[in-house]
N, C-alpha and C. Protein backbone atom coordinates (compact mmCIF):
# COMPACT_ATOMS: atom_id res chain seq x y z
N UNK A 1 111.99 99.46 48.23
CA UNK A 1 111.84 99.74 49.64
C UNK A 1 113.17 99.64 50.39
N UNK A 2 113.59 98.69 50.32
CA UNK A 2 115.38 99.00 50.86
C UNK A 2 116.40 99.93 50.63
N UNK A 3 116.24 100.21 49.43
CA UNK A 3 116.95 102.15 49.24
C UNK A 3 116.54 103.20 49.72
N UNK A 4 115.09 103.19 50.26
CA UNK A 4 114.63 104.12 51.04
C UNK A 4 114.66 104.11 52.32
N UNK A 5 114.88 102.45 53.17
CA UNK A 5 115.20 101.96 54.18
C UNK A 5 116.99 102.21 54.75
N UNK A 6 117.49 101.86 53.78
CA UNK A 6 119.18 102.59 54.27
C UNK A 6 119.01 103.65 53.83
N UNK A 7 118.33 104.97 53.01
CA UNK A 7 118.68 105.90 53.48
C UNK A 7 118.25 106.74 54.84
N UNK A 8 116.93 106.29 55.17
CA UNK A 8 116.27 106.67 56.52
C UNK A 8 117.71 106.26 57.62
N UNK A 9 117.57 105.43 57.25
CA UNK A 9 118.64 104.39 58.80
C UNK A 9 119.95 105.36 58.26
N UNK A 10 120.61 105.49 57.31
CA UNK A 10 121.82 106.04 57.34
C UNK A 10 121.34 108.26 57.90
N UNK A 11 120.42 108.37 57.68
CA UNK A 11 120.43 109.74 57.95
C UNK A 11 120.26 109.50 59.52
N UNK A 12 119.35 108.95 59.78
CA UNK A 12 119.19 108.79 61.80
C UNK A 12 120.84 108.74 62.34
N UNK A 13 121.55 107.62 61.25
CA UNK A 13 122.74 107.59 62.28
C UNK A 13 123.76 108.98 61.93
N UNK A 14 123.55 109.27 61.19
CA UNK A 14 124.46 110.84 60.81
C UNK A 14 123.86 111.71 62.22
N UNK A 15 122.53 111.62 62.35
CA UNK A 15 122.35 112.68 63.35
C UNK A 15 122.14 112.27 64.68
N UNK A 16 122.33 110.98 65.27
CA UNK A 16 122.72 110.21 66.12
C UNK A 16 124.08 111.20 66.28
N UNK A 17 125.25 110.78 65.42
CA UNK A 17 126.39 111.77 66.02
C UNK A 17 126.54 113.04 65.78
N UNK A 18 125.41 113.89 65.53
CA UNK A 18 125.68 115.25 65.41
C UNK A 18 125.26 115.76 67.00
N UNK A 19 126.06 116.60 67.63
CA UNK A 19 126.38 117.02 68.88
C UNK A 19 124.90 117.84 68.81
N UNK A 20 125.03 118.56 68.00
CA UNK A 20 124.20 119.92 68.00
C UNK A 20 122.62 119.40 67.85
N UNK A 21 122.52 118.35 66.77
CA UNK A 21 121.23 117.75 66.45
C UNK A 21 120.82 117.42 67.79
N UNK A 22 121.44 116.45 68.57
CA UNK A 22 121.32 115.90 69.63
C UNK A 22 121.03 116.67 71.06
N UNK A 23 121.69 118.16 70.97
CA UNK A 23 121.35 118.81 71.75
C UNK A 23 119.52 119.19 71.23
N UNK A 24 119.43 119.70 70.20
CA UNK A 24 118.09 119.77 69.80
C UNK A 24 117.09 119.04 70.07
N UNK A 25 117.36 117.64 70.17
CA UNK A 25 116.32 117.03 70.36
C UNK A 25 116.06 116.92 71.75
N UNK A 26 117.22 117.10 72.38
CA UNK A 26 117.25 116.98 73.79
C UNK A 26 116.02 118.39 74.87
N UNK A 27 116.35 119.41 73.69
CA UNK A 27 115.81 120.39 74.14
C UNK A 27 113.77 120.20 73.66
N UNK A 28 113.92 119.70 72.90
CA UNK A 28 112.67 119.28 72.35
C UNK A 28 111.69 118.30 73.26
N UNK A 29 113.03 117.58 73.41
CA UNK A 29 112.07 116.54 74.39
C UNK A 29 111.57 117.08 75.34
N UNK A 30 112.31 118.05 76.47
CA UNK A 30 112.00 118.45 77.34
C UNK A 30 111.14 119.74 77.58
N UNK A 31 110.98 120.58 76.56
CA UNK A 31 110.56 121.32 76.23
C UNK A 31 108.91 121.26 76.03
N UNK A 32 108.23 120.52 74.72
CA UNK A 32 107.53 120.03 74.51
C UNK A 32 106.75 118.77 74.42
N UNK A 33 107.78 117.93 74.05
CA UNK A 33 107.36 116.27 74.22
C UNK A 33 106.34 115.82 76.29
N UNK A 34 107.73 116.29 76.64
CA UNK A 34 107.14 115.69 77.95
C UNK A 34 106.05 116.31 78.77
N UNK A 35 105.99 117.69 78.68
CA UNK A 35 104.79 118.76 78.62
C UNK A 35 103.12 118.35 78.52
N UNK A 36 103.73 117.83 77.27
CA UNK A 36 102.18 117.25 76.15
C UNK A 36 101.93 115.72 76.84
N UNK A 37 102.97 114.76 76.93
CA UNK A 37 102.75 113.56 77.57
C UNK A 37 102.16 113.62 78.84
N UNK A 38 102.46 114.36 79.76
CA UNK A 38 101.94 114.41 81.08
C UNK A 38 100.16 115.25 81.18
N UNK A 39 100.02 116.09 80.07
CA UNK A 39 98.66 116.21 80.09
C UNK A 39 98.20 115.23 79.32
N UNK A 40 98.18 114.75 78.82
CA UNK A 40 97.59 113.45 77.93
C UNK A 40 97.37 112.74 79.04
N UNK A 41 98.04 112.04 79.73
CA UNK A 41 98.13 111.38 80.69
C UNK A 41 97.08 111.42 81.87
N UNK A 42 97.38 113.05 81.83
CA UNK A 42 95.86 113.12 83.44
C UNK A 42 94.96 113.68 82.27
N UNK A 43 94.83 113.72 81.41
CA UNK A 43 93.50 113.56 80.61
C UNK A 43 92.77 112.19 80.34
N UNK A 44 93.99 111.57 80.13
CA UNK A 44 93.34 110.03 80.62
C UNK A 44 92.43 109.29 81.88
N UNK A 45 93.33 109.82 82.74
CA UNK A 45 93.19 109.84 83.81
C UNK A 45 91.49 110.25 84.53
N UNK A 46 91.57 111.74 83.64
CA UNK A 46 90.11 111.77 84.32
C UNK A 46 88.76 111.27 83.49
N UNK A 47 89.58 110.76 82.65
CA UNK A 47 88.42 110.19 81.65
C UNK A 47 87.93 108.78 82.18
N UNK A 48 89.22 108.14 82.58
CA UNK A 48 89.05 106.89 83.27
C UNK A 48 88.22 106.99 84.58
N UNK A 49 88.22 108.18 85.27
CA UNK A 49 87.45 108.59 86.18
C UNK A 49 86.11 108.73 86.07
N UNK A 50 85.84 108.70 85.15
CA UNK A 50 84.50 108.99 84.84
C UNK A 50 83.71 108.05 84.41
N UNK A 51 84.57 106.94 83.21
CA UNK A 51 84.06 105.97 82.51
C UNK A 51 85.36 104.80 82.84
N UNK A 52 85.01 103.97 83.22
CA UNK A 52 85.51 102.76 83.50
C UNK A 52 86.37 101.84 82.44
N UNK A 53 87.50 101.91 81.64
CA UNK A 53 87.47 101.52 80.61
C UNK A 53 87.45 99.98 80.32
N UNK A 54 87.41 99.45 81.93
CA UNK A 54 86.82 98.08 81.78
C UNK A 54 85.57 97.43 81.51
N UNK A 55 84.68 98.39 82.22
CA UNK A 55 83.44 98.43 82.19
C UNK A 55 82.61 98.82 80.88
N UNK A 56 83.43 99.96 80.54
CA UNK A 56 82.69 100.73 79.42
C UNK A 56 83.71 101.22 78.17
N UNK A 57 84.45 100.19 77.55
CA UNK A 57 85.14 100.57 76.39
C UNK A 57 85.02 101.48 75.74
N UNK A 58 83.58 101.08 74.89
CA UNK A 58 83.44 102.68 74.29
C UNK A 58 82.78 104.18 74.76
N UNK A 59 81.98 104.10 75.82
CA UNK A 59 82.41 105.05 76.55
C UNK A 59 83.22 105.68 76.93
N UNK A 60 84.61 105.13 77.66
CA UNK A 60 85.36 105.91 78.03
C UNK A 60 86.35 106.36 76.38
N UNK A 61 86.51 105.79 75.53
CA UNK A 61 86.90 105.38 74.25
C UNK A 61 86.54 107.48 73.49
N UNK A 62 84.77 107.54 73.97
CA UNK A 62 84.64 108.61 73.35
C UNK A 62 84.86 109.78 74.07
N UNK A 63 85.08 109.52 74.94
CA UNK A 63 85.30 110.75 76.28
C UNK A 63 86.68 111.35 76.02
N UNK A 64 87.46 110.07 75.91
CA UNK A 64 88.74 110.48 75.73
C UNK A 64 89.02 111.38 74.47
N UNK A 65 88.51 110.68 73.42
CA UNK A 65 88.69 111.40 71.70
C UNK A 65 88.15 112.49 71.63
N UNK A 66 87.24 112.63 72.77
CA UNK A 66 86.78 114.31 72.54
C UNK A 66 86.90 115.46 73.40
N UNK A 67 87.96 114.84 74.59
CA UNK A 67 89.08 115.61 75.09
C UNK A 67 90.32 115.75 74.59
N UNK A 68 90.75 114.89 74.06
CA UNK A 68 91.67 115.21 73.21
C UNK A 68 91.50 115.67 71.79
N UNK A 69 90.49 116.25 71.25
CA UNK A 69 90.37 116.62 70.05
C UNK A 69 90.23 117.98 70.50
N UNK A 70 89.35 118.25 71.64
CA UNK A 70 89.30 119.91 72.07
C UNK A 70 90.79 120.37 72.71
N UNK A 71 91.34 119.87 73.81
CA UNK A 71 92.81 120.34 74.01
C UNK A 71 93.57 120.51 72.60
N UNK A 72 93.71 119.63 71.28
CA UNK A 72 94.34 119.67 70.08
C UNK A 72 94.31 120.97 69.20
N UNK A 73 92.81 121.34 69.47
CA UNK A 73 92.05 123.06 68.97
C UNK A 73 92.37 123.89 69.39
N UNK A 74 93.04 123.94 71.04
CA UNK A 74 92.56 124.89 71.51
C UNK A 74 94.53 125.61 71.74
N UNK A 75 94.71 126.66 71.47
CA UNK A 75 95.47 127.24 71.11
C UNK A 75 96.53 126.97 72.93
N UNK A 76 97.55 127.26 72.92
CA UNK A 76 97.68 127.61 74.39
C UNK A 76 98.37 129.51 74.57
């Protein structure tokens, strides 16, 4: 497990200083990452609206998993 551990950690830091990698991810993040986070988010949101997740754990628990399993399907 430690030879597979410095090589993970030694490839992250190779592309830590690659300019270009870094632009990539940069574009990634913003692109898609944060896109997807912010509907997740008010998908939460209205799930919590609906089902209390204090009140109702697994209620709101399944509301959520099966809004997010249909947004996951559904093509954009």
């Amino acid at each position: 497990m430690p030879i597979l551990q410095k090589m993970l950690f030694h490839a992250a830091a190779r592309l830590a200083k690659d300019p270009e990698a870094r632009a990539k991810a940069a574009a990634l993040m913003e692109d898609e990452v944060k896109p997807r986070a912010k509907q997740v988010r008010q998908t939460m949101r209205d799930a919590a609206a609906e089902a209390d997740p204090r009140q109702e754990p697994a209620r709101f628990a399944g509301i959520l998993t099966r809004r997010l399993k249909n947004q996951m399907t559904r093509k954009p």
